[in-house]
C-alpha atoms as a PDB file:
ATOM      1  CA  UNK A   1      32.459  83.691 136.603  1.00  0.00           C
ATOM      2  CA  UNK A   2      35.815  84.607 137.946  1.00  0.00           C
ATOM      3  CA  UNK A   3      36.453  88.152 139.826  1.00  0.00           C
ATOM      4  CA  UNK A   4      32.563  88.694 139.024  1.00  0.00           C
ATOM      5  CA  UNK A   5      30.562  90.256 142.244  1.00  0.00           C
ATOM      6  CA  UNK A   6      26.680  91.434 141.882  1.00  0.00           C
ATOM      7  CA  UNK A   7      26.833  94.629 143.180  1.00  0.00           C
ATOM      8  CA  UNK A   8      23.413  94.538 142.555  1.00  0.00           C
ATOM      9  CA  UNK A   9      22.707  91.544 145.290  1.00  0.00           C
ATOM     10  CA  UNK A  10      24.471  93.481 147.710  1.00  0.00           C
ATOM     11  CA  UNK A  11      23.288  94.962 151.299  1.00  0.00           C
ATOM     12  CA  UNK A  12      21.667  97.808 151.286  1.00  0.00           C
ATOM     13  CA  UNK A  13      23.173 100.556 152.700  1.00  0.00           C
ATOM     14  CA  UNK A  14      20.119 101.577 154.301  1.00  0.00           C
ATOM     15  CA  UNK A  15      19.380  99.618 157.612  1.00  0.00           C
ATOM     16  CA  UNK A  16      16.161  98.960 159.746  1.00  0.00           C
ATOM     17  CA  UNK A  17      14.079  99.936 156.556  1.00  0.00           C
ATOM     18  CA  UNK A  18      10.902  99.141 158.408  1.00  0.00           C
ATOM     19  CA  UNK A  19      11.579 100.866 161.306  1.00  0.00           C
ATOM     20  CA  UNK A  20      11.749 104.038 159.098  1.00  0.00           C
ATOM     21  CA  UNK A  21       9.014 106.604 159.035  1.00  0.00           C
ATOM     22  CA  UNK A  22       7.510 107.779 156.110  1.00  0.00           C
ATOM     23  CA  UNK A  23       9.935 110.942 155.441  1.00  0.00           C
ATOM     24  CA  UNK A  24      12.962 108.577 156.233  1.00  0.00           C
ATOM     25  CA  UNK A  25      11.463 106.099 153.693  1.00  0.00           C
ATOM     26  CA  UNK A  26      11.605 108.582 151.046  1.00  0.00           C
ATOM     27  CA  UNK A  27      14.709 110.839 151.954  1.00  0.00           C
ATOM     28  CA  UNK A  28      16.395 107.642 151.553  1.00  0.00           C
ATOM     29  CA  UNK A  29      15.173 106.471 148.098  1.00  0.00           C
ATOM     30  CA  UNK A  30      16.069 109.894 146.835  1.00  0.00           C
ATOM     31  CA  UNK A  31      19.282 109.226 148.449  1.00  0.00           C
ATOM     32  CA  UNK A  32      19.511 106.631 145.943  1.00  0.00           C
ATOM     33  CA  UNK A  33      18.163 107.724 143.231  1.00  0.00           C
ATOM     34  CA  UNK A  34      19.952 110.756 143.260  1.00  0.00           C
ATOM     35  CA  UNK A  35      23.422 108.412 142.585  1.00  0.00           C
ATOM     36  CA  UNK A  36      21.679 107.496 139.141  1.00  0.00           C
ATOM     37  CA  UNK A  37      22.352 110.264 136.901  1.00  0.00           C
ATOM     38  CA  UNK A  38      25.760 110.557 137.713  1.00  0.00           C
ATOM     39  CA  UNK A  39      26.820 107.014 137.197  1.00  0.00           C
ATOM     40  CA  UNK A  40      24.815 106.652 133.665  1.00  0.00           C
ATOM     41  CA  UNK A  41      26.938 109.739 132.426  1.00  0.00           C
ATOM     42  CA  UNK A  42      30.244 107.775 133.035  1.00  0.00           C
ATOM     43  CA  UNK A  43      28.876 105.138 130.043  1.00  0.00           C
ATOM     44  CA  UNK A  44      28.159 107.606 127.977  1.00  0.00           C
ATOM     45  CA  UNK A  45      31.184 107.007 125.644  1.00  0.00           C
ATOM     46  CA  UNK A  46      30.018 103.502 125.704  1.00  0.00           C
ATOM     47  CA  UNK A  47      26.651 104.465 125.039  1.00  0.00           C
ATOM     48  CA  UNK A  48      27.928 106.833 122.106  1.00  0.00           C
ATOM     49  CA  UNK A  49      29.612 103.763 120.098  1.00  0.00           C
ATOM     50  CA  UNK A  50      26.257 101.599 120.653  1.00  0.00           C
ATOM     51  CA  UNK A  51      24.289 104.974 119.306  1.00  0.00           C
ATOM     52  CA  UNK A  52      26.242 104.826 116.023  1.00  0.00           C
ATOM     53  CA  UNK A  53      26.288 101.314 115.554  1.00  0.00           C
ATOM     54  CA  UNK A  54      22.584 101.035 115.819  1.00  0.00           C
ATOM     55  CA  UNK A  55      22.056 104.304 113.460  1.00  0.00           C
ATOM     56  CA  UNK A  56      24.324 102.524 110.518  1.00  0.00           C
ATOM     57  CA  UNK A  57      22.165  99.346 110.960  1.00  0.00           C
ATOM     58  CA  UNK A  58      18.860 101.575 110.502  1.00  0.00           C
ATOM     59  CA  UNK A  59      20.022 103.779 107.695  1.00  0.00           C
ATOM     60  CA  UNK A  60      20.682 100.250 105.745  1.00  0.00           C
ATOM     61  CA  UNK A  61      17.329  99.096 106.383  1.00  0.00           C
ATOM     62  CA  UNK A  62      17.457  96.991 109.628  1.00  0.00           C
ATOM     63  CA  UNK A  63      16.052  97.326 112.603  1.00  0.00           C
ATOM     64  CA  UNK A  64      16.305  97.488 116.608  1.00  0.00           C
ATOM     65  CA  UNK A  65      15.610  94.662 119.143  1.00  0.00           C
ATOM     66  CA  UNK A  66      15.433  94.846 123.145  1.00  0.00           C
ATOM     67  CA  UNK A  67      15.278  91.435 124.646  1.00  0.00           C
ATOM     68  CA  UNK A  68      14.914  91.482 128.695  1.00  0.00           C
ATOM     69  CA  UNK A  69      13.020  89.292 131.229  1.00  0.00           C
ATOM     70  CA  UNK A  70      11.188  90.930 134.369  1.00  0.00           C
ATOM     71  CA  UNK A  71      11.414  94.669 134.872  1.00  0.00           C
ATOM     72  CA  UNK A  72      14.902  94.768 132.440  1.00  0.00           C
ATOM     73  CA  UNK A  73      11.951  93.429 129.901  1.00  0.00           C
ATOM     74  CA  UNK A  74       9.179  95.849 130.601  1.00  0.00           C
ATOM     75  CA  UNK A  75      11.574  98.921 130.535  1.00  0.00           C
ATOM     76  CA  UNK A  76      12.285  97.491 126.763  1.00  0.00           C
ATOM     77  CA  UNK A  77       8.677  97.204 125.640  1.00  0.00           C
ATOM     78  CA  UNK A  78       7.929 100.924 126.658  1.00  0.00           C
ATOM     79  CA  UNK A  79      11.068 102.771 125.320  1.00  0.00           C
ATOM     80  CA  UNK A  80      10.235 100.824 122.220  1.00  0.00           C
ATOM     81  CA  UNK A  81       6.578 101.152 122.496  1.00  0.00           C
ATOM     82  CA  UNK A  82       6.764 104.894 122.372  1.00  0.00           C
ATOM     83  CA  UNK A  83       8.765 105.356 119.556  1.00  0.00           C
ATOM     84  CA  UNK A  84       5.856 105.651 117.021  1.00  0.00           C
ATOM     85  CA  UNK A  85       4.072 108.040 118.715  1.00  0.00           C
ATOM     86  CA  UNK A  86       7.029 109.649 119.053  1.00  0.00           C
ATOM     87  CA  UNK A  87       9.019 109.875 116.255  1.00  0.00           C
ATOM     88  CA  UNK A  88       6.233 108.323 113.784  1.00  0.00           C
ATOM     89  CA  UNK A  89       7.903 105.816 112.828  1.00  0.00           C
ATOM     90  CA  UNK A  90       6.804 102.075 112.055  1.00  0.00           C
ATOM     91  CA  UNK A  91       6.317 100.142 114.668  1.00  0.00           C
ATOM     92  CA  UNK A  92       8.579  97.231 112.865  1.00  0.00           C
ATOM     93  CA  UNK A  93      11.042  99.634 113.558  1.00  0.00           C
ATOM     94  CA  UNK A  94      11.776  99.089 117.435  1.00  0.00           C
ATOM     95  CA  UNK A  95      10.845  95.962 118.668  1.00  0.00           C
ATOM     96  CA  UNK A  96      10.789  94.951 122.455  1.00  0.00           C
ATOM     97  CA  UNK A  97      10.797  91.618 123.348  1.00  0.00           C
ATOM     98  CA  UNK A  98      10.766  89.803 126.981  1.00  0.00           C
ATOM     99  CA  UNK A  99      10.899  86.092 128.501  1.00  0.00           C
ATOM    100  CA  UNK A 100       7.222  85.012 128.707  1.00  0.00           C
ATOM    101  CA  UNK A 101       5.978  86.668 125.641  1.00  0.00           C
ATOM    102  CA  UNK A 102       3.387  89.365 126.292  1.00  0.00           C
ATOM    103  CA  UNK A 103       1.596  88.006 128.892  1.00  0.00           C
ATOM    104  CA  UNK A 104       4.449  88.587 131.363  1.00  0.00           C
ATOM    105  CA  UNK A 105       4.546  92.321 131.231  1.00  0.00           C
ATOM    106  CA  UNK A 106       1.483  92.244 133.415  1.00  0.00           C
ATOM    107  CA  UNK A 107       2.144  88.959 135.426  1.00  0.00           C
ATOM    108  CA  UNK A 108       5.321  87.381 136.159  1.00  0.00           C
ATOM    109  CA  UNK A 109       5.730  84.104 134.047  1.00  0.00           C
ATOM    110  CA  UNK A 110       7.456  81.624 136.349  1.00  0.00           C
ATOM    111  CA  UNK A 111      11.388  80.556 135.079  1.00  0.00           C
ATOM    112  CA  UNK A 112      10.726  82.260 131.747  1.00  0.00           C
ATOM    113  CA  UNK A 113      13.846  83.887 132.241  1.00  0.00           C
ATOM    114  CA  UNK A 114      16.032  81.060 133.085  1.00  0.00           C
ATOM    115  CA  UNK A 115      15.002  79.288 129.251  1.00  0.00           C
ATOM    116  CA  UNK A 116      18.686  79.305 127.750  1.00  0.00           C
ATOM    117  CA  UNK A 117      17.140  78.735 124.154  1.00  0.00           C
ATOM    118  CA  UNK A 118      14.086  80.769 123.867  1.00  0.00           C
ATOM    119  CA  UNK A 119      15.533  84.175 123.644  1.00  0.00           C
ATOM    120  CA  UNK A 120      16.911  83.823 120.133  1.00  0.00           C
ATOM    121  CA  UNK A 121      13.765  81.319 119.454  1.00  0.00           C
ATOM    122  CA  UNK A 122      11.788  84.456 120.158  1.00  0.00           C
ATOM    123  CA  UNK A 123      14.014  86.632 117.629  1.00  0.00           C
ATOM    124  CA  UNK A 124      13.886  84.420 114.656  1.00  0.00           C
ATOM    125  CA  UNK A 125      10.270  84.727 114.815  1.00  0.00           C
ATOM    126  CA  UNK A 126      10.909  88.755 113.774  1.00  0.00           C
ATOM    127  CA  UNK A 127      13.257  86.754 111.270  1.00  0.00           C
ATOM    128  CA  UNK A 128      16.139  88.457 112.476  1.00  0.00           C
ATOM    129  CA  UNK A 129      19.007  88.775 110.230  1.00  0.00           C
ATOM    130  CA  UNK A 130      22.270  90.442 110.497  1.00  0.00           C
ATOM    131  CA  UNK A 131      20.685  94.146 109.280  1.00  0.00           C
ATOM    132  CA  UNK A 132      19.081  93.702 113.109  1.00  0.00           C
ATOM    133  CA  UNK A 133      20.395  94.774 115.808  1.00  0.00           C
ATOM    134  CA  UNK A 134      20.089  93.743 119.335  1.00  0.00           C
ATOM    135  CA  UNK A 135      20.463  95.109 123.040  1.00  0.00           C
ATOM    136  CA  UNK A 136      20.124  92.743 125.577  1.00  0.00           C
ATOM    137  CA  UNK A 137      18.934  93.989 128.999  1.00  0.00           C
ATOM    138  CA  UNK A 138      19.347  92.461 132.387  1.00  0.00           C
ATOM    139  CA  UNK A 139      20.813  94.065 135.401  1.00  0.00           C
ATOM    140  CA  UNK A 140      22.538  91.123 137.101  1.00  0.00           C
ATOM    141  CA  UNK A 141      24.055  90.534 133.721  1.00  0.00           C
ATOM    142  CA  UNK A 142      23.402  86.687 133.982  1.00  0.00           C
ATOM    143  CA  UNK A 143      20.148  86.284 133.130  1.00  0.00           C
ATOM    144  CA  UNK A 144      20.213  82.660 130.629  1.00  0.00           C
ATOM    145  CA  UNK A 145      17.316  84.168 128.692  1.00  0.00           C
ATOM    146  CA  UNK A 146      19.241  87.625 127.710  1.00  0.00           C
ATOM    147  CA  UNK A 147      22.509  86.275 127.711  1.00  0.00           C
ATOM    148  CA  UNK A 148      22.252  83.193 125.805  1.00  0.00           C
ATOM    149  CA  UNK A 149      20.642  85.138 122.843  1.00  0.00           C
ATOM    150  CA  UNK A 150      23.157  87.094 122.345  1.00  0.00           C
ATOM    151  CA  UNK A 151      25.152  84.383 121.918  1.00  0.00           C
ATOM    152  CA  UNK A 152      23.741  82.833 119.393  1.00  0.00           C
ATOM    153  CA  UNK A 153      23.238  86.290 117.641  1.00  0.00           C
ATOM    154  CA  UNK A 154      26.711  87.141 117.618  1.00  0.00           C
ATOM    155  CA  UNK A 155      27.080  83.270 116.417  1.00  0.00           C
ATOM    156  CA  UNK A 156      24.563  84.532 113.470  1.00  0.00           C
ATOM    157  CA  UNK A 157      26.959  87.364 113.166  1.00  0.00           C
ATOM    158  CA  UNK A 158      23.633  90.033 114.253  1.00  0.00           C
ATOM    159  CA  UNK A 159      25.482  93.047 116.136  1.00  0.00           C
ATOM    160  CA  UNK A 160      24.839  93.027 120.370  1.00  0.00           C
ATOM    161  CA  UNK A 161      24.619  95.413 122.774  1.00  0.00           C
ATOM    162  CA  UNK A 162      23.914  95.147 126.407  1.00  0.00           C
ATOM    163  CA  UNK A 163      22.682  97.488 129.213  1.00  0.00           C
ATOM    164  CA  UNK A 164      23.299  95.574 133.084  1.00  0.00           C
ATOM    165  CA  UNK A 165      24.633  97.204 136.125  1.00  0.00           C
ATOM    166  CA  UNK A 166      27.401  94.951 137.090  1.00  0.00           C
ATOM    167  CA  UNK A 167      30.989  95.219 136.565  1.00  0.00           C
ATOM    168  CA  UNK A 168      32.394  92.203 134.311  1.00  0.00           C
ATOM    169  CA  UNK A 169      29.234  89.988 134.215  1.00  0.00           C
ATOM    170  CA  UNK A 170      28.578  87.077 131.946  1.00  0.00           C
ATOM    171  CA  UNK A 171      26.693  89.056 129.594  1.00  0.00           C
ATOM    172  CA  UNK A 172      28.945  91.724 128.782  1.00  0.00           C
ATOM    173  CA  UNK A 173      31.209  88.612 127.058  1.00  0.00           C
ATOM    174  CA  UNK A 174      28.175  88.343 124.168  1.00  0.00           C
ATOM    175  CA  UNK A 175      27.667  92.496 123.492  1.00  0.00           C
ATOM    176  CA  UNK A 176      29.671  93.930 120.688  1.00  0.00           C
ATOM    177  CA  UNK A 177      28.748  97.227 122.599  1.00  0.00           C
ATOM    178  CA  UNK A 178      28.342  96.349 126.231  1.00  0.00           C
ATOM    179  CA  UNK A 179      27.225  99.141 128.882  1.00  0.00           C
ATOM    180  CA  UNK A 180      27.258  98.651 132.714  1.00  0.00           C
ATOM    181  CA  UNK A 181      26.264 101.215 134.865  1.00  0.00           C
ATOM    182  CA  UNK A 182      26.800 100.201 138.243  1.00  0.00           C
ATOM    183  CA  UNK A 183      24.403 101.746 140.528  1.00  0.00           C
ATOM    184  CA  UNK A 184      25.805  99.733 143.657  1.00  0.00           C
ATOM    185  CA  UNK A 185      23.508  98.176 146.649  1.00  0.00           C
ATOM    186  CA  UNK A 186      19.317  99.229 146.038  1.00  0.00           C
ATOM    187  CA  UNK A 187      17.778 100.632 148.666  1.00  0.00           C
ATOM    188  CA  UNK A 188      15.441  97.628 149.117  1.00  0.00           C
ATOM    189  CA  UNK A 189      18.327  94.549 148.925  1.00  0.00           C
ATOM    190  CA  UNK A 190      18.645  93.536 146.030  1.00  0.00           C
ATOM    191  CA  UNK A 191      15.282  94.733 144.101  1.00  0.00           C
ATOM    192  CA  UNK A 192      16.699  95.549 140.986  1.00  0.00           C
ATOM    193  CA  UNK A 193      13.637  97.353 140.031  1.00  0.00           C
ATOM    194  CA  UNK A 194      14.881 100.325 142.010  1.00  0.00           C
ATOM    195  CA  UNK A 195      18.412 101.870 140.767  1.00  0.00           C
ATOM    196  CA  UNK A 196      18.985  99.613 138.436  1.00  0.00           C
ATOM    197  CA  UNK A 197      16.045 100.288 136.729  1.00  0.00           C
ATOM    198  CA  UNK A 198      16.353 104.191 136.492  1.00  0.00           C
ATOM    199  CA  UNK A 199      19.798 103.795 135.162  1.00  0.00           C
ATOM    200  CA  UNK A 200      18.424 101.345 132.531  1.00  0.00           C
ATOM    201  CA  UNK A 201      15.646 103.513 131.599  1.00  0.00           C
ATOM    202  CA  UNK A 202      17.798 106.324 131.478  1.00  0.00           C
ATOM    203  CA  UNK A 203      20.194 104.800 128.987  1.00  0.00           C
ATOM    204  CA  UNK A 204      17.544 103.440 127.021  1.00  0.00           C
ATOM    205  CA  UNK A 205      15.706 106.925 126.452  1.00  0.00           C
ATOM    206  CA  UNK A 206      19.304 107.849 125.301  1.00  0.00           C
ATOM    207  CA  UNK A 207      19.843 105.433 123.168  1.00  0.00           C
ATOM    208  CA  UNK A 208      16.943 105.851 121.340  1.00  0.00           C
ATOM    209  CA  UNK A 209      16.017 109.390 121.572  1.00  0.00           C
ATOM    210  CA  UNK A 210      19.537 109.928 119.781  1.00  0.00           C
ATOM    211  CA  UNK A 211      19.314 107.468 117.060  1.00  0.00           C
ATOM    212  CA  UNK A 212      15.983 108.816 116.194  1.00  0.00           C
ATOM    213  CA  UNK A 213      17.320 112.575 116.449  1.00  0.00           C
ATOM    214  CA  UNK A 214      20.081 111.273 114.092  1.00  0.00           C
ATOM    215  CA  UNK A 215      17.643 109.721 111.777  1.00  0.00           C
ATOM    216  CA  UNK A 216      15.671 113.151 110.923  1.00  0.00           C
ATOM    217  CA  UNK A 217      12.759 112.605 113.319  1.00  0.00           C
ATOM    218  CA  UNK A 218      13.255 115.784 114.866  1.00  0.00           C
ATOM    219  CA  UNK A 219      13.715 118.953 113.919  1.00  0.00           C
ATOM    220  CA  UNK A 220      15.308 121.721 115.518  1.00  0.00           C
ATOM    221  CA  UNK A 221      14.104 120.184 119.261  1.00  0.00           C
ATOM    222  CA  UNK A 222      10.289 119.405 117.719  1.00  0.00           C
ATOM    223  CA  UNK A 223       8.629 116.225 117.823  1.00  0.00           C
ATOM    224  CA  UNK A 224       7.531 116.778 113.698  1.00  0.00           C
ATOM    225  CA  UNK A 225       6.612 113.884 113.065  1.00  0.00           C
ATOM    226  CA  UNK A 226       4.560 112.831 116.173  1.00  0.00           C
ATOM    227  CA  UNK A 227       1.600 110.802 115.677  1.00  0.00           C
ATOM    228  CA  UNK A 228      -1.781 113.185 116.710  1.00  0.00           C
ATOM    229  CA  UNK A 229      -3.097 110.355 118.352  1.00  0.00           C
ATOM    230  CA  UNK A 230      -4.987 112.834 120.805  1.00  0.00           C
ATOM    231  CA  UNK A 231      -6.075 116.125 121.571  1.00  0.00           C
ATOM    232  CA  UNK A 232      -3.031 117.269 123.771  1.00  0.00           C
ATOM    233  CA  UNK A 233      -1.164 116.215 121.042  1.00  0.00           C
ATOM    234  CA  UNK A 234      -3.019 117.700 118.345  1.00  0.00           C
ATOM    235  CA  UNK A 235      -2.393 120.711 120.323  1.00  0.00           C
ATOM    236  CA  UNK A 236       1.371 120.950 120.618  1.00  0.00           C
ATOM    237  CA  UNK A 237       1.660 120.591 117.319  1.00  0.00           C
ATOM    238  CA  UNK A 238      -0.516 123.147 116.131  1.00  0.00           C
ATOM    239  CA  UNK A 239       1.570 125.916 118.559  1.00  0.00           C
ATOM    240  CA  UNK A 240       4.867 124.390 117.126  1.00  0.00           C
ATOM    241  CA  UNK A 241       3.022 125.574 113.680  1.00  0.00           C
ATOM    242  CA  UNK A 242       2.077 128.763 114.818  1.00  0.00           C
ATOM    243  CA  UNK A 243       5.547 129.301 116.083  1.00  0.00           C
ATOM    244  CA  UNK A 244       7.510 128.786 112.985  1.00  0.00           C
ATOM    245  CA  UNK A 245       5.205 130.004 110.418  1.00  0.00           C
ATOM    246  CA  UNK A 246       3.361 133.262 112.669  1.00  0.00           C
ATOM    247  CA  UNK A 247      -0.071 131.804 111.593  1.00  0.00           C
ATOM    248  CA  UNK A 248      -3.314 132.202 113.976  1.00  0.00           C
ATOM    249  CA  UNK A 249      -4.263 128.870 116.330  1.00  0.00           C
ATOM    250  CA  UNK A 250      -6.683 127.810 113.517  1.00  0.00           C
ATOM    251  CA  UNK A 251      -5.017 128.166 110.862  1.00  0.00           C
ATOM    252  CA  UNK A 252      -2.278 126.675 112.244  1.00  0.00           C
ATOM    253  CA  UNK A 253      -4.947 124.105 113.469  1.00  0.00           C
ATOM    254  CA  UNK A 254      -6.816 123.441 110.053  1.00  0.00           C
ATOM    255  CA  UNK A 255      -3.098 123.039 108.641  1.00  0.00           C
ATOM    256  CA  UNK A 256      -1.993 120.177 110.829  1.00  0.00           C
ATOM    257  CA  UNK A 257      -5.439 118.342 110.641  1.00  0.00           C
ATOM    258  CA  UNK A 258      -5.336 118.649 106.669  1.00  0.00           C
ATOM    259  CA  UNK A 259      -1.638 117.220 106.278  1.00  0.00           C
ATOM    260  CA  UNK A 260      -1.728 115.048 108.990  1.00  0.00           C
ATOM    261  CA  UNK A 261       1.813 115.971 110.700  1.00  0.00           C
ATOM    262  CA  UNK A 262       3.588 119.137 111.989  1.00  0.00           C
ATOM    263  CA  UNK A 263       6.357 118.454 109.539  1.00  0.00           C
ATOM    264  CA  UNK A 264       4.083 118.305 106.340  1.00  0.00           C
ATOM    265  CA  UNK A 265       2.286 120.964 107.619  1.00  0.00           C
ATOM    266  CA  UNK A 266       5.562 123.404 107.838  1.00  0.00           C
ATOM    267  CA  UNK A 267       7.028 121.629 104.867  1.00  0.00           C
ATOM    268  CA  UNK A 268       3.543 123.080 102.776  1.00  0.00           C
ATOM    269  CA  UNK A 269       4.405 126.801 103.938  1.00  0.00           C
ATOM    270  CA  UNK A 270       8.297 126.799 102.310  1.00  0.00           C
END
């Protein structure tokens, strides 16, 4: 693609890494890191118009998609993983989906990524319609599996996003909403794993943190409607009880475990 560079492919600025003691190692991955936050905030208007688009979709009944291969995939299963817990919502809700099907989030599947046709194969079997809505997440911004599926969802007239961290890259030509937060050279050439996959993370938790926020799944800065899917959690939200209502532990306690959610729970005391 004309005037595009991967940033992400270049030299590390770091040289000699294995020469490096331990201290150095570190002192200059924090170096790094420390770059991340700074550059994600620059997309945030981006990231605002992707926010709202995916918020309108949800309030008319559709749903969220993250398609990525390797790490870019991973870091989409686990944002969208942890939404039920979360926010208690369905877990039809946010959907993560990566080259190599489920079996590659523990082991790499060899040239998944490079299938041009099996990303949106892999969408249509969530029967994906234009109520969806899809990010697309690669780094490089080229990746045929990511960027090929958007394609063919703007083609099915399904609303895109993408997250990469490379100025001008093929991808951002197939996102209705694209974001590129360009982290510059990883510490370790070229492993995108690094930077790249901070920033994505980062923007990810933003993305949807807000849209659930938006959608009434918090309240005040409370997790409500959290699933008590343990004891630490069972816990919190028994002292977010106690806090708002000025009940004891137990009662608060007994109150949770009987209506099942901290929002039920406070909704039974108005």
């Amino acid at each position: 693609m004309k005037n595009f560079h991967k940033t992400t492919e270049q030299e590390s600025l770091h040289k000699e890494l294995d020469q490096m003691s331990t201290e150095e190692l570190l002192l200059g991955i924090n170096e790094e890191d420390a770059k991340v936050a700074d550059i994600v905030k620059t997309c945030i208007p981006t990231i605002v118009k992707t926010v709202d688009a995916i918020f309108n979709k949800l309030i008319e009944g559709g749903r969220l998609f993250y398609l990525g291969a390797g790490t870019s995939g991973r870091l989409g299963i686990v944002d969208a993983s942890e939404c039920p817990p979360t926010f208690g919502v369905s877990h039809d809700l946010v959907i993560g989906i990566m080259a190599g099907g489920d079996s590659a989030i523990r082991k790499a599947v060899e040239f998944a990524e490079d299938d041009v046709h099996q990303g949106f194969k892999d969408l249509q079997k969530h029967s994906i319609s234009s109520l969806d809505f899809v990010i697309g997440i690669a780094a490089s911004g080229t990746t045929p599996y990511v960027v090929n599926a958007l394609k063919d969802c703007q083609k099915a007239g399904i609303l895109t996003a993408c997250i990469t961290c490379n100025d001008n890259s093929p991808i951002t030509e197939f996102a209705n909403f694209p974001t590129a937060a360009v982290v510059g050279p990883e510490f370790v050439t070229g492993s995108t794993r690094m930077k790249s996959g901070t920033a994505q993370k980062l923007i990810l938790n933003m993305i949807s943190t807000s849209v659930m926020i938006k959608l009434g799944r918090v309240k005040g800065n409370r997790m409500v409607d959290m699933q008590l899917s343990n004891n630490k959690l069972v816990d919190r939200g028994t002292l977010m009880i106690m806090a708002k209502a000025n009940i004891s532990y137990e009662e608060a306690e007994k109150l949770l475990l009987e209506k099942g959610s901290v929002r039920s729970a406070l909704d039974s005391l108005n």
